[in-house]
C-alpha atoms as a PDB file:
ATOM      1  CA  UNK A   1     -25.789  29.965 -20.267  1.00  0.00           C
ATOM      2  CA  UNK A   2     -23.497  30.441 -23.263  1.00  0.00           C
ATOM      3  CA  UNK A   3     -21.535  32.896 -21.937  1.00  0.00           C
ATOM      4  CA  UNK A   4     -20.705  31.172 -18.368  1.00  0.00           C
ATOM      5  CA  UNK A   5     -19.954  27.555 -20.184  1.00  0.00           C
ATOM      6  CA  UNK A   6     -16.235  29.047 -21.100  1.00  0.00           C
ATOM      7  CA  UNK A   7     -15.239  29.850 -17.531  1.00  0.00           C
ATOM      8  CA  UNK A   8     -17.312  26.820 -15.785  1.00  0.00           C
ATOM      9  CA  UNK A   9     -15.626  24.249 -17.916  1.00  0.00           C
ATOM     10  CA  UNK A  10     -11.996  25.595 -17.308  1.00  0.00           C
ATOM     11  CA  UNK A  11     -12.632  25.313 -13.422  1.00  0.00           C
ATOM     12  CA  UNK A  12     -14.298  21.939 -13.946  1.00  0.00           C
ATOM     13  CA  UNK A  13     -11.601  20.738 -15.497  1.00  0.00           C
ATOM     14  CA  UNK A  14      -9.063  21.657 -13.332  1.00  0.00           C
ATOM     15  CA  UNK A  15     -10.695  20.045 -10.619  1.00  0.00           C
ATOM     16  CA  UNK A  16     -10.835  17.048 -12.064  1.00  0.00           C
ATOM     17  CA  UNK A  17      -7.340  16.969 -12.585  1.00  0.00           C
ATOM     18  CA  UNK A  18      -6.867  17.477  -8.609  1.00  0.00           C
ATOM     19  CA  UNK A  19      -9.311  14.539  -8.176  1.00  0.00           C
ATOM     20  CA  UNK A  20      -7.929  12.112 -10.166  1.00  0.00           C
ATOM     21  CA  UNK A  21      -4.211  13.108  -9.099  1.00  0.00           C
ATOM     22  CA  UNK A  22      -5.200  12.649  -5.618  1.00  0.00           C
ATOM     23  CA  UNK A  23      -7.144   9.551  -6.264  1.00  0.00           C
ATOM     24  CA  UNK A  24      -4.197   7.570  -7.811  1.00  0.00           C
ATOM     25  CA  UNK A  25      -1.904   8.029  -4.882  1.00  0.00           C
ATOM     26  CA  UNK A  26      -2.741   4.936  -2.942  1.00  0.00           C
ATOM     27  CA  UNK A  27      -3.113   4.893   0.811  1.00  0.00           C
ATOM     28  CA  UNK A  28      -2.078   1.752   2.670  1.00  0.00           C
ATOM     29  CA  UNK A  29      -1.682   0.680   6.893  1.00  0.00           C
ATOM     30  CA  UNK A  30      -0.957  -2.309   8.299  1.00  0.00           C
ATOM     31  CA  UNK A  31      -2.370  -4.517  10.661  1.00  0.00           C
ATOM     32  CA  UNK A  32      -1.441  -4.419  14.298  1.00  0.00           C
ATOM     33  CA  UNK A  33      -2.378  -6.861  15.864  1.00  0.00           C
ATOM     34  CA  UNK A  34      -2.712 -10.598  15.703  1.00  0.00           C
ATOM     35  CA  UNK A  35      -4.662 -12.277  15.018  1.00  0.00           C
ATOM     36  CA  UNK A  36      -7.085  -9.255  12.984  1.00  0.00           C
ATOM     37  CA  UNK A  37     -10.385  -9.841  11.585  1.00  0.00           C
ATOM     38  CA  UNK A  38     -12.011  -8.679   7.784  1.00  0.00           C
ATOM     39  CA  UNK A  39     -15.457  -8.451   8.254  1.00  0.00           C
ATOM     40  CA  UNK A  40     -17.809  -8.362   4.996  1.00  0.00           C
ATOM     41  CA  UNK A  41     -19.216  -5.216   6.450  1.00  0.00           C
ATOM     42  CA  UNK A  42     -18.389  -2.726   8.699  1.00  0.00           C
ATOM     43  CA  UNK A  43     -19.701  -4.110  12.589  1.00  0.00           C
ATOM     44  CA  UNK A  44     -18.500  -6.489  14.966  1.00  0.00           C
ATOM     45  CA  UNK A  45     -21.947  -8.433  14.459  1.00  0.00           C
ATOM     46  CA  UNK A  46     -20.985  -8.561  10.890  1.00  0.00           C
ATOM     47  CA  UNK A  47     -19.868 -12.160   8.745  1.00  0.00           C
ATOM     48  CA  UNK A  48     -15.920 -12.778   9.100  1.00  0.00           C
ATOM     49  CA  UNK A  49     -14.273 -13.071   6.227  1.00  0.00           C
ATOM     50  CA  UNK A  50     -10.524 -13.723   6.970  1.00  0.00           C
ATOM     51  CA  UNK A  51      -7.843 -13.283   9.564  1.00  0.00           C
ATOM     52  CA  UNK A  52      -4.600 -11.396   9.355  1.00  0.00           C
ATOM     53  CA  UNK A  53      -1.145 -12.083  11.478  1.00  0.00           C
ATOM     54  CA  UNK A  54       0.337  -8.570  12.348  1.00  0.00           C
ATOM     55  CA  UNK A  55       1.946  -6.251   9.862  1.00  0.00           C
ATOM     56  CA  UNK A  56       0.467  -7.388   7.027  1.00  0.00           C
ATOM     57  CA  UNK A  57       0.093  -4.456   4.775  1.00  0.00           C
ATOM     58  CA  UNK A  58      -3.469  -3.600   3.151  1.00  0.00           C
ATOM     59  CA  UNK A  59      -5.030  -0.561   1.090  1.00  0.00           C
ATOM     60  CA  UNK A  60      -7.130   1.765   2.608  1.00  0.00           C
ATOM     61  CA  UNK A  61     -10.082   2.533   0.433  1.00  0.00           C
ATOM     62  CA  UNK A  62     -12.502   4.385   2.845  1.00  0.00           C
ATOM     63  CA  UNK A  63     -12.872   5.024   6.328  1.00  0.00           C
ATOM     64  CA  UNK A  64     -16.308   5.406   7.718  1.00  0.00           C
ATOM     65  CA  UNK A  65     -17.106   6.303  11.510  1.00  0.00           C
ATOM     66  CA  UNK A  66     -14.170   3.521  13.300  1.00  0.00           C
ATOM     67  CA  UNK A  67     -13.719   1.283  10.308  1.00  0.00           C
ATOM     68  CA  UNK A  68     -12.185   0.728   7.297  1.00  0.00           C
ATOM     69  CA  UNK A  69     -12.481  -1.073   3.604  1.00  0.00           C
ATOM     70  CA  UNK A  70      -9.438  -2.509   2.958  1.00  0.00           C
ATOM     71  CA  UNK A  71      -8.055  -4.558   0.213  1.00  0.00           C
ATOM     72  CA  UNK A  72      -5.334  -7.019   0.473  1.00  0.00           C
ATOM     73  CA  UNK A  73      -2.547  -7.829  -2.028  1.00  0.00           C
ATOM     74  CA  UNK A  74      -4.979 -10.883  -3.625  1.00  0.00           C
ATOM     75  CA  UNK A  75      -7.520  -8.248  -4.225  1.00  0.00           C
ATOM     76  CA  UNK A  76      -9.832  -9.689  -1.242  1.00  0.00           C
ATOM     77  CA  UNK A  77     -12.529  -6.692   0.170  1.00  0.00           C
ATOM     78  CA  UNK A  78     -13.548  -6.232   3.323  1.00  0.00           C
ATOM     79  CA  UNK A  79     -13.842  -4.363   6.825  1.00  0.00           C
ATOM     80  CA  UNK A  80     -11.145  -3.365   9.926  1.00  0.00           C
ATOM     81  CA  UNK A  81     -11.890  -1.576  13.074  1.00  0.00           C
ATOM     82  CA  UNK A  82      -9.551   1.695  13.103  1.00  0.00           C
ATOM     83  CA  UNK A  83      -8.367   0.777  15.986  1.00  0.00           C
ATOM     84  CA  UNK A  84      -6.752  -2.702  14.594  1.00  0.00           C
ATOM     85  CA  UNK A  85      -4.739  -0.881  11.692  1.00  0.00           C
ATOM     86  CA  UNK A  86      -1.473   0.810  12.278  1.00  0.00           C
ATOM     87  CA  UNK A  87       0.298   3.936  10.210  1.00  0.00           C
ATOM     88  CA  UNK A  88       3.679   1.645  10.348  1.00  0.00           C
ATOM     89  CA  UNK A  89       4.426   0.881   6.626  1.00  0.00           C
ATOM     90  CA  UNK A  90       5.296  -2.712   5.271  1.00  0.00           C
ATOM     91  CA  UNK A  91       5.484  -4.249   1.928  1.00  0.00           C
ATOM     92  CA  UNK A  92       4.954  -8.016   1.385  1.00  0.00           C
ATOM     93  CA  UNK A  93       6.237  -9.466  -1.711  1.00  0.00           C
ATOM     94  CA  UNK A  94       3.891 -10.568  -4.327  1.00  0.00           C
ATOM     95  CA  UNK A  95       6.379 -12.752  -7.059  1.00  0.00           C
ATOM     96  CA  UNK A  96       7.580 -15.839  -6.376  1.00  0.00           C
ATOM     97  CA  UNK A  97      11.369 -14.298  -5.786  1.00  0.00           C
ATOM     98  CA  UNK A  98      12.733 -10.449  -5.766  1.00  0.00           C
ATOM     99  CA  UNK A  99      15.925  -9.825  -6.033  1.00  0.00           C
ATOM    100  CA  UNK A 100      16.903  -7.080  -3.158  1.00  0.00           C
ATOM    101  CA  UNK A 101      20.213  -5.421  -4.434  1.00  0.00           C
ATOM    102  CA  UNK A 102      22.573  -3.392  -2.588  1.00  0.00           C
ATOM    103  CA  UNK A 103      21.879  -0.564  -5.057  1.00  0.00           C
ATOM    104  CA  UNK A 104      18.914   0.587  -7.193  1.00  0.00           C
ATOM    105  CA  UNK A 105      20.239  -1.446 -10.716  1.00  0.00           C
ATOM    106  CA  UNK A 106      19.652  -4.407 -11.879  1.00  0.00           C
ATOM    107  CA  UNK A 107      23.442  -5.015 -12.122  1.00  0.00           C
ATOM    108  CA  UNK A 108      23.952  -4.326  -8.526  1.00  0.00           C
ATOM    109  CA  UNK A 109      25.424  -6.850  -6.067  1.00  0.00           C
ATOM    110  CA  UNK A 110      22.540  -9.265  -4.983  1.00  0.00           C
ATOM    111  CA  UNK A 111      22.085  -8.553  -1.316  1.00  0.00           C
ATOM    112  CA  UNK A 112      19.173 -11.201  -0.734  1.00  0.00           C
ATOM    113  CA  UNK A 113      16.094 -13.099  -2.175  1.00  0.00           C
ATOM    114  CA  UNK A 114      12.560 -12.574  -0.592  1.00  0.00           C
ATOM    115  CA  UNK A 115      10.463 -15.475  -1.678  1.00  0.00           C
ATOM    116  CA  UNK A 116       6.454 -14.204  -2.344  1.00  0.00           C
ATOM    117  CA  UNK A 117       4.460 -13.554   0.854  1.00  0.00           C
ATOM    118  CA  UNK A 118       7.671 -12.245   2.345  1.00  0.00           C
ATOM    119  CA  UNK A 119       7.268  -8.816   4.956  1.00  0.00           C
ATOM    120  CA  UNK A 120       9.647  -5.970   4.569  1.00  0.00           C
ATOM    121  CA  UNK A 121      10.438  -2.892   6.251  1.00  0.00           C
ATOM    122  CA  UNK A 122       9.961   0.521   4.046  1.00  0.00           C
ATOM    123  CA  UNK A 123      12.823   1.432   4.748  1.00  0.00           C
ATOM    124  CA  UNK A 124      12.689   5.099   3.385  1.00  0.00           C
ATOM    125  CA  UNK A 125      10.584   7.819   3.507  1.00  0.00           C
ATOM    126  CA  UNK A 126       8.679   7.187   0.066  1.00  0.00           C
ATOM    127  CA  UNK A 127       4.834   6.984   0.260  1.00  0.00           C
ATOM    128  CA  UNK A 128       4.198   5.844  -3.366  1.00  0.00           C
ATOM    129  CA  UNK A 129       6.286   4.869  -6.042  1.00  0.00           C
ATOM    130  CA  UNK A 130       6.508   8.152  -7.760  1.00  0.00           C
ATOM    131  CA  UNK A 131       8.079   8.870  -4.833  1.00  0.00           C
ATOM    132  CA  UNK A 132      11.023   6.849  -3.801  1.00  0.00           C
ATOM    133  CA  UNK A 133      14.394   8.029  -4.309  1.00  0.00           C
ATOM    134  CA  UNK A 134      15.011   5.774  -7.398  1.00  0.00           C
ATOM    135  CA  UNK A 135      12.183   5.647  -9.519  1.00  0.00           C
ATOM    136  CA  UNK A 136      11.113   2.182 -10.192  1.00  0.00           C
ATOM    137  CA  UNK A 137      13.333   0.643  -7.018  1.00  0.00           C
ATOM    138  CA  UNK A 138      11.866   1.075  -3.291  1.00  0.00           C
ATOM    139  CA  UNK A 139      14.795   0.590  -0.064  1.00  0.00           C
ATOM    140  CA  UNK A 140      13.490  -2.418   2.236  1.00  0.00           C
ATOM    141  CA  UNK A 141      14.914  -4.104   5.328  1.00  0.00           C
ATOM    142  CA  UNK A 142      14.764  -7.779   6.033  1.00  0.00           C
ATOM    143  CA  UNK A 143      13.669  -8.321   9.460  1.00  0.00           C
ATOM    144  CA  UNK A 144      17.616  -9.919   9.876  1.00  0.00           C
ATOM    145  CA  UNK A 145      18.469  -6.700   9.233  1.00  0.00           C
ATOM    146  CA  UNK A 146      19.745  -6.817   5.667  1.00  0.00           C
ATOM    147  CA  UNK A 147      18.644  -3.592   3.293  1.00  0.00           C
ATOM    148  CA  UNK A 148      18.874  -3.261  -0.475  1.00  0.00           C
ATOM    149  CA  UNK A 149      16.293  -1.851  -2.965  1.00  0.00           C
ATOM    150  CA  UNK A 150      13.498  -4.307  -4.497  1.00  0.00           C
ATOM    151  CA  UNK A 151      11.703  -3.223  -7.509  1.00  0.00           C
ATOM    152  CA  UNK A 152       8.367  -1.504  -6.998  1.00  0.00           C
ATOM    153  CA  UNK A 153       6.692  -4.104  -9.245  1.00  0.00           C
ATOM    154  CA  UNK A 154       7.270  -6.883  -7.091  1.00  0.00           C
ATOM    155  CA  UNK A 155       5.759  -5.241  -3.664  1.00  0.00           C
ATOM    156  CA  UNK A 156       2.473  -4.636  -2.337  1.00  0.00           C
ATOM    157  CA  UNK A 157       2.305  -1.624   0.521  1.00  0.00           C
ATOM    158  CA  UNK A 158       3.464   1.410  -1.730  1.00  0.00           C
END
């Protein structure tokens, strides 16, 4: 047993290093359709817990044979049918203002304010915020159409 503890523990250890990278990448959807029910457990005979309006972004934390454990920017649990959650990506905004500049720095032109509760479009390519294309800062639309970059800090979807 000595002798195989040295080799075992390398492996073991890498592994858990793949684990715990690929845990910490968050997965999120959004709803899509209104109005969308959270169920305390996963069946349509189950207690319902809250309803949604469309595009509201949630986490996905497992997804067991059509449904899904979410948990929503408050930190509410709960249960989705699959077939009520999209792949589009949102982010709602979680402080009572963001600033959304026309370029990733805080000395940028202000482009718009998003008061808290606030939907925005990703509007990039990033799927966490180690990967946006300015670290800290995340490009959003306004459903008007307006774009800048909101701090990562002050979204919930990424």
């Amino acid at each position: 047993m000595k002798r195989r503890l040295p080799t075992i523990l390398p492996r073991a250890l890498a592994l858990a290093a793949v684990f715990a990278g690929a845990a910490s990448a968050a997965d999120y959807r959004t709803t899509s359709e209104a109005p969308t029910l959270l169920y305390d457990a996963p069946s349509l005979k189950a207690r319902p817990l809250f309803v949604y309006g469309r595009d509201v972004p949630l986490e996905v934390l497992v997804t067991v044979e059509g449904w899904t454990k979410i948990r929503d920017v408050g930190g509410g649990f709960g249960w989705i049918p699959n077939k009520s959650l999209a792949e589009k990506r949102m982010l709602l905004v979680r402080v009572a203002v963001a600033d959304v500049r026309a370029n990733p720095d805080d000395a940028a032109p202000l482009v718009f304010r998003a008061e808290q509760n606030v939907l925005l479009d990703l509007a990039e390519s990033a799927t966490s915020p180690a990967t946006t294309a300015a670290p800290g800062w995340v490009k959003a639309r306004h459903r008007d159409g307006q774009t800048g970059y909101v701090r990562v800090n002050q979204v919930f979807g990424l």
